[in-house]
Each structure stands twice: as C-alpha cells, then as structure tokens.
C-alpha atoms as a PDB file:
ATOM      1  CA  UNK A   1      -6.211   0.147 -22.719  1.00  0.00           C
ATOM      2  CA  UNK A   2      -4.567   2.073 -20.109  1.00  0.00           C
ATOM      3  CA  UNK A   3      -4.787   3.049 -15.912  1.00  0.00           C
ATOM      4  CA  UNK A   4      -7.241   1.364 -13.824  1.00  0.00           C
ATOM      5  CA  UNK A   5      -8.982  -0.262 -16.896  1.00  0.00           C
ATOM      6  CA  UNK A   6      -5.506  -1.650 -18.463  1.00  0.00           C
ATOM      7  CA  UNK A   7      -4.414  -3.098 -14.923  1.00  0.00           C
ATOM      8  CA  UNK A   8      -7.695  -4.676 -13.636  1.00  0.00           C
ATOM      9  CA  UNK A   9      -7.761  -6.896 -17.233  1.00  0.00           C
ATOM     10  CA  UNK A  10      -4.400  -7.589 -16.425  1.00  0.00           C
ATOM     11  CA  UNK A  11      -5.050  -8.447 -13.030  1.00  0.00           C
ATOM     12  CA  UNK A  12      -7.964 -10.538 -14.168  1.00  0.00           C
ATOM     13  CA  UNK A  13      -5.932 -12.183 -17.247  1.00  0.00           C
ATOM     14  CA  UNK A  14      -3.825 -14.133 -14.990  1.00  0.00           C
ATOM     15  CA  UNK A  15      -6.190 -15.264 -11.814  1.00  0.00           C
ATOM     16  CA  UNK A  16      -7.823 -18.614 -12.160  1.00  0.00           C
ATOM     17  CA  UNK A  17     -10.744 -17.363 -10.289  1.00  0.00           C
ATOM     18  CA  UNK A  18     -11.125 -13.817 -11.564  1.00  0.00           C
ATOM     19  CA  UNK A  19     -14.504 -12.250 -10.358  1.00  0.00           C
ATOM     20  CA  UNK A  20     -15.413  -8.786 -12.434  1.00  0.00           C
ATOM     21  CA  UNK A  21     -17.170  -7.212  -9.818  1.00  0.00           C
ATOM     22  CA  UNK A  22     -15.149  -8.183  -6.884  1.00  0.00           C
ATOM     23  CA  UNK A  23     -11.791  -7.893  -8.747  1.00  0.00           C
ATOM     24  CA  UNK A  24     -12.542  -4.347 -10.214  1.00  0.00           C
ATOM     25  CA  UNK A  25     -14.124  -3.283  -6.958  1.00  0.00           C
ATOM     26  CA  UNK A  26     -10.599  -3.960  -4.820  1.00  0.00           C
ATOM     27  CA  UNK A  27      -9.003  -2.072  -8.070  1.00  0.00           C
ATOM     28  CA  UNK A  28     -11.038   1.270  -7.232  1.00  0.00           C
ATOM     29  CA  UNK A  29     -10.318   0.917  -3.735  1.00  0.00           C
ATOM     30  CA  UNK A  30      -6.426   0.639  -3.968  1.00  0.00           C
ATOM     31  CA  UNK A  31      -6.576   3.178  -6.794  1.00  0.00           C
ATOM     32  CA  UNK A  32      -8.519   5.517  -4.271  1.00  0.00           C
ATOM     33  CA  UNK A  33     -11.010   5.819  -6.774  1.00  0.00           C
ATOM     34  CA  UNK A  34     -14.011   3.547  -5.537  1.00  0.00           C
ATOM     35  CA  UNK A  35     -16.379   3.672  -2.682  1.00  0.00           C
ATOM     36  CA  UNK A  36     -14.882   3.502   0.920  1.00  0.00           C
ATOM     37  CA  UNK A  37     -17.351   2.609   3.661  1.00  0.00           C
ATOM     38  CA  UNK A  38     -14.528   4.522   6.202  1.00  0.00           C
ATOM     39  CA  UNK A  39     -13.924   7.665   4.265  1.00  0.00           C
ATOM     40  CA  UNK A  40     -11.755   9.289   6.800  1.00  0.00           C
ATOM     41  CA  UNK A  41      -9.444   6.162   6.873  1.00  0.00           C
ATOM     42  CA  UNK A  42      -6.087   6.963   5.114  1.00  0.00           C
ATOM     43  CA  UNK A  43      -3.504   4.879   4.256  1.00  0.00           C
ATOM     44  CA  UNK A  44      -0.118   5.356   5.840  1.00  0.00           C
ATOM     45  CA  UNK A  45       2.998   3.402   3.779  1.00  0.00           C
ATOM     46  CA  UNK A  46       5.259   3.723   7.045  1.00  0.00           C
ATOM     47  CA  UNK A  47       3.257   2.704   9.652  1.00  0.00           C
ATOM     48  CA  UNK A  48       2.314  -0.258   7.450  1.00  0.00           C
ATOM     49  CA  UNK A  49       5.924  -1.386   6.710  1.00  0.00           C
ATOM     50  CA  UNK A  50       6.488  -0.996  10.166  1.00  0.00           C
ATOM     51  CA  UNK A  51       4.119  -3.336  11.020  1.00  0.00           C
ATOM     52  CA  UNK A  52       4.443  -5.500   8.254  1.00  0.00           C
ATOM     53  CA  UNK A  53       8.480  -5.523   7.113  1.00  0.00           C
ATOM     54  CA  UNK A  54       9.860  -4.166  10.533  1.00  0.00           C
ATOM     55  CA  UNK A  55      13.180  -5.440   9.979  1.00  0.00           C
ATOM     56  CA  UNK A  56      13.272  -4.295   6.102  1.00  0.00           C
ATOM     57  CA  UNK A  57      13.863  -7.423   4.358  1.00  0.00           C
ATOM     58  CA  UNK A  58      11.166  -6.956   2.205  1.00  0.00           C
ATOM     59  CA  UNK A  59      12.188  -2.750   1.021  1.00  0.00           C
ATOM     60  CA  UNK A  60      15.485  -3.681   1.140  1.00  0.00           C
ATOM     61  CA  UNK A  61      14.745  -6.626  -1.760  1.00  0.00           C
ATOM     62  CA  UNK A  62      12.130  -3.955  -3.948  1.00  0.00           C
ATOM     63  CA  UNK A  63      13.442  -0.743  -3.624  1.00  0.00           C
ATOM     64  CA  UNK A  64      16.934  -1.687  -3.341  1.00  0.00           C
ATOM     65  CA  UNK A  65      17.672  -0.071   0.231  1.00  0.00           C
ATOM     66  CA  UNK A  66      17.137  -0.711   3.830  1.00  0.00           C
ATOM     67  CA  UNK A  67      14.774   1.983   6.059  1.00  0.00           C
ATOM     68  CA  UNK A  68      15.947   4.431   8.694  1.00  0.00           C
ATOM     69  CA  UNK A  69      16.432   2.621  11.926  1.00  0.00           C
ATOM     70  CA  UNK A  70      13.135   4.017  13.686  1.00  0.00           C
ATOM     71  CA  UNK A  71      12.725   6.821  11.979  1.00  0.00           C
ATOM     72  CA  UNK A  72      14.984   8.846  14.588  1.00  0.00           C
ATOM     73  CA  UNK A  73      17.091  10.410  11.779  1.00  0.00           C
ATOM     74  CA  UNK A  74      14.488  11.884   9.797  1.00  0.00           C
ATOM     75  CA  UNK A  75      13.177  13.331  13.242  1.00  0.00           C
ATOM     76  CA  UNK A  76      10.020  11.284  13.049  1.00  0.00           C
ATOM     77  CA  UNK A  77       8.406   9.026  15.203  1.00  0.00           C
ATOM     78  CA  UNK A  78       7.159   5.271  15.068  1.00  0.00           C
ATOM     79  CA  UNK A  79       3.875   6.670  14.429  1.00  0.00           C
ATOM     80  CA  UNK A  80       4.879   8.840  11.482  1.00  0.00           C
ATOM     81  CA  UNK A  81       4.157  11.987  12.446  1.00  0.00           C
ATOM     82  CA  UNK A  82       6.229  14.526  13.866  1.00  0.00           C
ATOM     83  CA  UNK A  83       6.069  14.591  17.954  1.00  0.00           C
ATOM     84  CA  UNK A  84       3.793  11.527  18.172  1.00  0.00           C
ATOM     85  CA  UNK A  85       4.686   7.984  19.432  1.00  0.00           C
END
C-alpha cells in the first residue's frame, strides 16, 4: 500500500486516538487532494517559515542549512514575491 493510502495507515498506526474520517480528511488536504472550503488559498513554504522558524533553527536542523538572511540575495522580498513587501 502506497501514497496517500500507505501514509494515512501509517499515520493512523501510531496515534492513540486515530479517527478515520478526520485523520484521512487532514491527509487529502495536505496532499492537495481533498476538499478545500477556500479554494483560492495557496500555501506558501517561505512565508510560513518566516513566520514560523524566522531565525532558522528549525531548516537549519532538517535540511541541513540555514535560509538567506531576508531573502535580499535571491532578490526577493519578505513576502515572497518579486517587488512586494
């Protein structure tokens, strides 16, 4: 049993309090696969670890490096589009 199938049982193996519907539910939504009541909402990795991880401890642990200091060097913003702040 493979992709979202294999890693929901997985998920649901190990929780104490494992709830099919609600588990597999949040598995189609972070797979991008389920229902989204805001479908124009989309999911931005660098604003979130720049809310989230802003001084990189957490990146710097998992992927093994620390981020660009603001962005500045990639000529982005904050905001992580080009021109935007």
């Amino acid at each position: 049993m493979g992709g979202l199938a294999g890693g929901a049982a997985w998920f649901a193996h190990w929780l104490l309090d494992a709830d099919i519907a609600d588990n597999w539910g949040n598995w189609q939504w972070v797979a991008g696969t389920g229902n989204n009541p805001r479908p124009n909402q989309r999911f931005n990795p660098e604003r979130q670890a720049t809310r989230f991880d802003p001084d990189g401890r957490y990146r710097e642990r998992y992927l093994g490096s620390r981020p660009e200091s603001g962005r500045q060097k990639s000529g982005r913003q904050k905001s992580g589009r080009p021109g935007s702040g």
